[in-house]
Protein backbone atom coordinates (compact mmCIF):
# COMPACT_ATOMS: atom_id res chain seq x y z
CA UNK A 1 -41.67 22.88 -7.62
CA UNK A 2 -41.76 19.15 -8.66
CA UNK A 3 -44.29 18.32 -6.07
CA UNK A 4 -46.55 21.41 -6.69
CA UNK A 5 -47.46 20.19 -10.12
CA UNK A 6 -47.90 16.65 -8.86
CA UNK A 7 -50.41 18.66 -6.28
CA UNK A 8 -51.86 20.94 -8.74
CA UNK A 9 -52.49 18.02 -11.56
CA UNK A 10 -54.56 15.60 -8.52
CA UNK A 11 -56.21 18.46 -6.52
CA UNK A 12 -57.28 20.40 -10.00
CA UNK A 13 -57.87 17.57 -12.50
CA UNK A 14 -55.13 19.16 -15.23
CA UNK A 15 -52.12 18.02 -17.24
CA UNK A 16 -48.92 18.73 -16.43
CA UNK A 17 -48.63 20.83 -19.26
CA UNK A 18 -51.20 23.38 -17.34
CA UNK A 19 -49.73 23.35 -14.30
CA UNK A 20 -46.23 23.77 -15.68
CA UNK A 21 -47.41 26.50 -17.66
CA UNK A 22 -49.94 28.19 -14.85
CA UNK A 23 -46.16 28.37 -12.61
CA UNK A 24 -44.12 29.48 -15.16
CA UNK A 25 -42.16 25.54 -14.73
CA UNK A 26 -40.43 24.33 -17.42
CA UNK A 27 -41.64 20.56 -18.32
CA UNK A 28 -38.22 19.59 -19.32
CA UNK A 29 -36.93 20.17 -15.55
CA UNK A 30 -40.08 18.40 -14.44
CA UNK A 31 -39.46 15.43 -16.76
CA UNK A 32 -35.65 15.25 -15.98
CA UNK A 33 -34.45 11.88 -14.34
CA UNK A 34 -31.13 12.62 -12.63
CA UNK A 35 -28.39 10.18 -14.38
CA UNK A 36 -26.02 10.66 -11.24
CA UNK A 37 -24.48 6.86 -10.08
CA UNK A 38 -25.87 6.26 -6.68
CA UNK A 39 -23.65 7.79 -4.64
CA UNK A 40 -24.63 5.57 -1.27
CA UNK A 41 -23.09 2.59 -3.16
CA UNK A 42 -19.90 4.60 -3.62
CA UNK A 43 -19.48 5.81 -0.07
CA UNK A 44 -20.75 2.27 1.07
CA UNK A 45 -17.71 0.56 -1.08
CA UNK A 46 -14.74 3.38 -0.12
CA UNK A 47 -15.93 2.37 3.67
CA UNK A 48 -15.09 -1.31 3.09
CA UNK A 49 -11.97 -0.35 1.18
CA UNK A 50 -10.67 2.17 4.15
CA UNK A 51 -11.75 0.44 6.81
CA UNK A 52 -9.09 -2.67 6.72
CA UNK A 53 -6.31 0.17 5.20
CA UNK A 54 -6.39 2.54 7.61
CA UNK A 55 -3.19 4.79 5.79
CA UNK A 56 -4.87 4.83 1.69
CA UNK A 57 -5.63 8.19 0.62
CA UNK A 58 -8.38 8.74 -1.83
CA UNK A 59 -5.40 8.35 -4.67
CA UNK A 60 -4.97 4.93 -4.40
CA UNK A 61 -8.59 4.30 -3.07
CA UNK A 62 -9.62 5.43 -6.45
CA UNK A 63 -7.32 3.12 -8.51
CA UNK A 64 -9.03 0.00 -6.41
CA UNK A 65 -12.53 1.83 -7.67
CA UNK A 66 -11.09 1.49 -11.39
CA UNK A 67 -9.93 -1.79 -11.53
CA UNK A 68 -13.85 -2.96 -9.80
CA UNK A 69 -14.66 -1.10 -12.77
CA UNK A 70 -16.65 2.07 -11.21
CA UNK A 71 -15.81 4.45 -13.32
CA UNK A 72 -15.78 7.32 -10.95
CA UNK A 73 -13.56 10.42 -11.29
CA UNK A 74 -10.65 10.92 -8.96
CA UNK A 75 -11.99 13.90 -8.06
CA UNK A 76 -15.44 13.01 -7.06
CA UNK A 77 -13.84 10.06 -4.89
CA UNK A 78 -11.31 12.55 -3.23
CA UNK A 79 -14.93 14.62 -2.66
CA UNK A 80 -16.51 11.70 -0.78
CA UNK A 81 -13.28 10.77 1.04
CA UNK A 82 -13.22 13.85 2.54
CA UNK A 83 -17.15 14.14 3.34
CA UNK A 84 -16.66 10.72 5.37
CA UNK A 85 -13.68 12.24 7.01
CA UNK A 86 -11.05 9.88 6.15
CA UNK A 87 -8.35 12.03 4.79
CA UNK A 88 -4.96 11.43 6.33
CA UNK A 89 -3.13 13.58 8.61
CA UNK A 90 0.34 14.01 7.36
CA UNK A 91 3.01 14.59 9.78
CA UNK A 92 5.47 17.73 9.30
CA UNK A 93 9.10 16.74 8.76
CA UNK A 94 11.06 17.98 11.66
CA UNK A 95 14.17 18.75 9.55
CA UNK A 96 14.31 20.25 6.53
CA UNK A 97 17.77 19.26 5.20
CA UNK A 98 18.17 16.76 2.35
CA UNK A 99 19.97 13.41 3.30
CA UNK A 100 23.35 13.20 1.07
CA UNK A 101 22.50 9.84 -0.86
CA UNK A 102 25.86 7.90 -1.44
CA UNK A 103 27.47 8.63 -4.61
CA UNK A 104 28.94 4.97 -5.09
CA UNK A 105 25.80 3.17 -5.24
CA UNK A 106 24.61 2.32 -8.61
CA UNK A 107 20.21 2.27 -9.03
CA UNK A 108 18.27 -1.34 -9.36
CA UNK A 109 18.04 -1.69 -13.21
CA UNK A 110 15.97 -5.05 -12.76
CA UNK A 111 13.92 -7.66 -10.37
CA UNK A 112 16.26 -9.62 -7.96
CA UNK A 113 19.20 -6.84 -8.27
CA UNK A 114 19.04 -4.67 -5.05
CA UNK A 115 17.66 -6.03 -2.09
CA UNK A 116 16.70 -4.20 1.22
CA UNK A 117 16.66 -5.55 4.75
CA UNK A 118 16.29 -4.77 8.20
CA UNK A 119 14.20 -5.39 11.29
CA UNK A 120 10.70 -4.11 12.86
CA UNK A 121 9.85 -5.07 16.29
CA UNK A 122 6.07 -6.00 17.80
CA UNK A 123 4.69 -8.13 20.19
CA UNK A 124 2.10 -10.78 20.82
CA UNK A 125 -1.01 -10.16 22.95
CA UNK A 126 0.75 -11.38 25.97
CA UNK A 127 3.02 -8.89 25.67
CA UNK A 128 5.95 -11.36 24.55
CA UNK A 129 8.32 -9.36 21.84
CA UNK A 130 8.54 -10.72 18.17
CA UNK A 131 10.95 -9.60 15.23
CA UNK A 132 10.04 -9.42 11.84
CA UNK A 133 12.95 -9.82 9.32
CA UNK A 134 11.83 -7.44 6.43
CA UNK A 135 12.94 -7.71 2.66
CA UNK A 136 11.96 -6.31 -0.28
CA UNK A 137 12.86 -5.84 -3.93
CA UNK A 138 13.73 -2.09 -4.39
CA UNK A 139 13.25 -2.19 -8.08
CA UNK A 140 10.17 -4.10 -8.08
CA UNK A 141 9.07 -3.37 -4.65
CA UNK A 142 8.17 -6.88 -4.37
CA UNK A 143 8.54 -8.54 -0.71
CA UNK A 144 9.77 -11.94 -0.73
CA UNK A 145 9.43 -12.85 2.94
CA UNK A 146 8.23 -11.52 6.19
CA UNK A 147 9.63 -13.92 9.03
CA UNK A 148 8.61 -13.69 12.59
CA UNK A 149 10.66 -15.18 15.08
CA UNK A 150 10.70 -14.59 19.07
CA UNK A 151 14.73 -13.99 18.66
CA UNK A 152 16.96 -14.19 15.26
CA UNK A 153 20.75 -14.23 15.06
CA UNK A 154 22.68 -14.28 12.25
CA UNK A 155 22.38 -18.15 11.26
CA UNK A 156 18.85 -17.51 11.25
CA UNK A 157 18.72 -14.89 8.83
CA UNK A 158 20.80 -17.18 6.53
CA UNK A 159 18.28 -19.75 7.04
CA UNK A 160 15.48 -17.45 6.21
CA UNK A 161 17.19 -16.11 3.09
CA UNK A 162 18.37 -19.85 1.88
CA UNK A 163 14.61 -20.72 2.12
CA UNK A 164 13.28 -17.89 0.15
CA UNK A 165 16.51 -17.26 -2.55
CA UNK A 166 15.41 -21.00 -3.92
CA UNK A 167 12.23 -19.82 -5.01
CA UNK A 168 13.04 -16.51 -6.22
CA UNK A 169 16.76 -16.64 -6.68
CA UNK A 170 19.82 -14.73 -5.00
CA UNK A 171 19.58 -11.36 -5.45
CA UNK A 172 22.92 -9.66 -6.81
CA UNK A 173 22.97 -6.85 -3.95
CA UNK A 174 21.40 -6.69 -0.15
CA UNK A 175 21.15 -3.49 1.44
CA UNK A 176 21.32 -3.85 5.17
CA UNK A 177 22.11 -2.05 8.46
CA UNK A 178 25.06 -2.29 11.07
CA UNK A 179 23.25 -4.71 13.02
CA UNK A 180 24.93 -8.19 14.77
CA UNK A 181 22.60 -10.48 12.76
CA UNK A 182 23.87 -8.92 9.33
CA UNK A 183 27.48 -8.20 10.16
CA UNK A 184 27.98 -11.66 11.42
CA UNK A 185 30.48 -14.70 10.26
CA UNK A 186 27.12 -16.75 9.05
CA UNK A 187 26.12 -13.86 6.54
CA UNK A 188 29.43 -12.89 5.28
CA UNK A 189 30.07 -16.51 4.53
CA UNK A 190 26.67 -17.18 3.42
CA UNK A 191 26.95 -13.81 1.11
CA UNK A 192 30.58 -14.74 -0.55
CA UNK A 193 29.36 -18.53 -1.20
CA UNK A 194 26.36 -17.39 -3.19
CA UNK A 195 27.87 -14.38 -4.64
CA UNK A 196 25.99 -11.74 -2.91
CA UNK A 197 26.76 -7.99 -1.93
CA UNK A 198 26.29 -7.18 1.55
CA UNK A 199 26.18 -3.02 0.88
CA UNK A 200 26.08 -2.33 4.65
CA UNK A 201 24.61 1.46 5.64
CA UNK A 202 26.72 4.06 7.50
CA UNK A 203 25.96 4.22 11.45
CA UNK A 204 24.04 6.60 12.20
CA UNK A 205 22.17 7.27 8.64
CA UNK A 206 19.26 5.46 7.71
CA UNK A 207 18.54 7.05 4.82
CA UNK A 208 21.53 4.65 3.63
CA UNK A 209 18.70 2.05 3.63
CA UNK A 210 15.57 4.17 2.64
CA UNK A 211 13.74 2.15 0.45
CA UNK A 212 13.75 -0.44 3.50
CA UNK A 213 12.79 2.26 6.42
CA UNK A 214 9.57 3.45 3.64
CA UNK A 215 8.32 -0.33 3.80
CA UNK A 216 8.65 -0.75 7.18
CA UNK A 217 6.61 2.70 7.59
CA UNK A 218 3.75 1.23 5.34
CA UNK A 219 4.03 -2.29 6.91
CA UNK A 220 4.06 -1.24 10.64
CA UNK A 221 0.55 0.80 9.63
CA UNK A 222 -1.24 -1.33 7.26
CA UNK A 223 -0.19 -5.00 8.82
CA UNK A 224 1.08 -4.26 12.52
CA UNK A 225 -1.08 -1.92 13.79
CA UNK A 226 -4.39 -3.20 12.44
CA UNK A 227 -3.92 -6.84 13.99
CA UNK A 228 -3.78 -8.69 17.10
CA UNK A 229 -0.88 -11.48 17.41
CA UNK A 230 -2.45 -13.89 19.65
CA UNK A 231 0.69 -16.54 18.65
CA UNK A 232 3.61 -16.96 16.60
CA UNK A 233 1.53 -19.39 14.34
CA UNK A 234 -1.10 -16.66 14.28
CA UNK A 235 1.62 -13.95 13.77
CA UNK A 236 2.89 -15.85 10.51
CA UNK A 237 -0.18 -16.54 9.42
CA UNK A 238 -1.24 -12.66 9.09
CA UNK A 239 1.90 -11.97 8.13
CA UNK A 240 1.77 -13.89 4.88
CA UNK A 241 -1.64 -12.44 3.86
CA UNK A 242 -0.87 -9.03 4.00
CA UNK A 243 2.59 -10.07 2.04
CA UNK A 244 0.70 -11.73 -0.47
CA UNK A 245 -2.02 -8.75 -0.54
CA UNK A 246 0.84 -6.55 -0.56
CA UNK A 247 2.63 -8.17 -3.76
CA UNK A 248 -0.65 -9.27 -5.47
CA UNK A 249 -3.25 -6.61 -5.31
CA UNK A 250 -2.13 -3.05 -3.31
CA UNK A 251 -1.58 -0.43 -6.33
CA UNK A 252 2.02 0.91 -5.71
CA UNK A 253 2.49 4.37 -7.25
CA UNK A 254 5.83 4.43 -7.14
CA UNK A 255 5.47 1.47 -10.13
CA UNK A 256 2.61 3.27 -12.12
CA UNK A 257 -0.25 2.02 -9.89
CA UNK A 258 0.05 -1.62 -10.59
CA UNK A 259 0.90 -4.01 -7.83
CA UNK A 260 4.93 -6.17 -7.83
CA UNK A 261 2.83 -8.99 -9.53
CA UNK A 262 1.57 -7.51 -12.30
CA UNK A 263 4.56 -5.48 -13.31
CA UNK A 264 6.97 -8.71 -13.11
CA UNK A 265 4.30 -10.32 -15.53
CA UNK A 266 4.09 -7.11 -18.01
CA UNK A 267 7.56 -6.72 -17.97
CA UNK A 268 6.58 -3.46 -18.56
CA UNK A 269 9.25 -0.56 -16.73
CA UNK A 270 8.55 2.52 -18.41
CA UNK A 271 6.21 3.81 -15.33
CA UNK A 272 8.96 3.07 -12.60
CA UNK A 273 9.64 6.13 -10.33
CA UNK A 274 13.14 7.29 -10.74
């Protein structure tokens, strides 16, 4: 209708107000400018932010939107997610029976109090196998290392942990699994010396350690499985990025949408999951 006035006001030599009225157009719609954000820029910038993240849903897409300062509604991102196609595929549980937690185990009350460790295998573009000694904070779900190594025993771990536990300090409890690296003579000693827990899961139950096997989910899809290890040295390099994008930047909704950093500086534990 728009470009029928325009036509009728050049071919016929009138005002808009004739041709409007001639149509039966209202001059308002013909006047109105739409105030929509461009919405090219939006699907332009959730591109960028998916492409590197290939396992954010439009939830946490949208908090990185809000803190660029946007201002778009969840819903109209979750909208354009799904136009570009990028919604996740969730897999379907194959059981359906709820893990019995362990009734002796008391909940992280503060930063540095329960620990969770374990293992996650990859390799190097030569096809050479590397381990990754995972840890991280399960009330602040900060990660204080990711170590690569071609082989680790149990001296290494207590190398790895020495390193790191100057810089952040000993943590009072470490949750790990019934492997020979934690169950060893190094660790035990290492763990009574510097008054550490070892709270070692039950064979055969992982769940024991869940906090652990949820990180190693996220890290083995965001960090492993989006880069190429061409050598150790590259391998720790990439490594320590994601860690550091990981602690410093990626909105964790399990601690109110703020990343480890910025709830250890606000102090602030009112919007911790229970």
């Amino acid at each position: 209708m728009r470009e029928l006035v325009r036509g009728m006001c050049s071919d016929w030599a009138v005002s808009i107000r004739t041709a409007c009225g001639a149509i039966g157009f209202d001059r308002s719609t013909y006047h109105y400018k739409s105030r929509r954000t461009d919405q090219a820029a939006i699907e332009k910038r959730i591109k960028e932010i998916c492409e590197p993240r290939v396992r954010y849903g439009y939830r946490r897409v949208h908090v990185l939107l809000d803190r660029e300062g946007w201002g778009v509604d969840v819903k109209k991102v979750y909208r354009i997610y799904r136009e570009l196609g990028m919604q996740l595929r969730n897999k379907t549980p194959k059981r359906r029976v709820k893990a019995k937690l362990r009734d002796d185990r008391a909940e992280a009350v503060g930063p540095n109090d329960v620990w969770a460790m374990d293992f996650v295998h990859d390799q190097l573009a030569t096809g050479k196998k590397l381990r990754v000694l995972t840890v991280v904070d399960t009330f602040s779900r900060y990660v204080p290392v990711l170590d690569a190594r071609f082989s680790y025993r149990g001296e290494d771990v207590v190398a790895t942990l020495d390193r790191v536990c100057r810089g952040t300090g000993y943590p009072k409890t470490i949750r790990v699994g019934q492997g020979s690296e934690f169950i060893s003579r190094d660790m035990d000693l290492w763990a009574y010396q510097r008054g550490v827990t070892l709270d070692f899961s039950r064979p055969g139950k992982p769940t024991d350690n869940a906090f652990i096997e949820a990180f190693n989910g996220r890290f083995r899809a965001e960090c492993l499985n989006t880069h190429w290890f061409l050598t150790l040295a590259d391998a720790a390099e990439k490594l320590e990025a994601w860690r550091r994008y990981y602690n410093e930047e990626r909105p964790h909704g399990a601690i109110g949408n703020k990343s480890p950093i910025m709830l250890t500086k606000s102090g602030d534990t009112t919007s911790l999951s229970p």
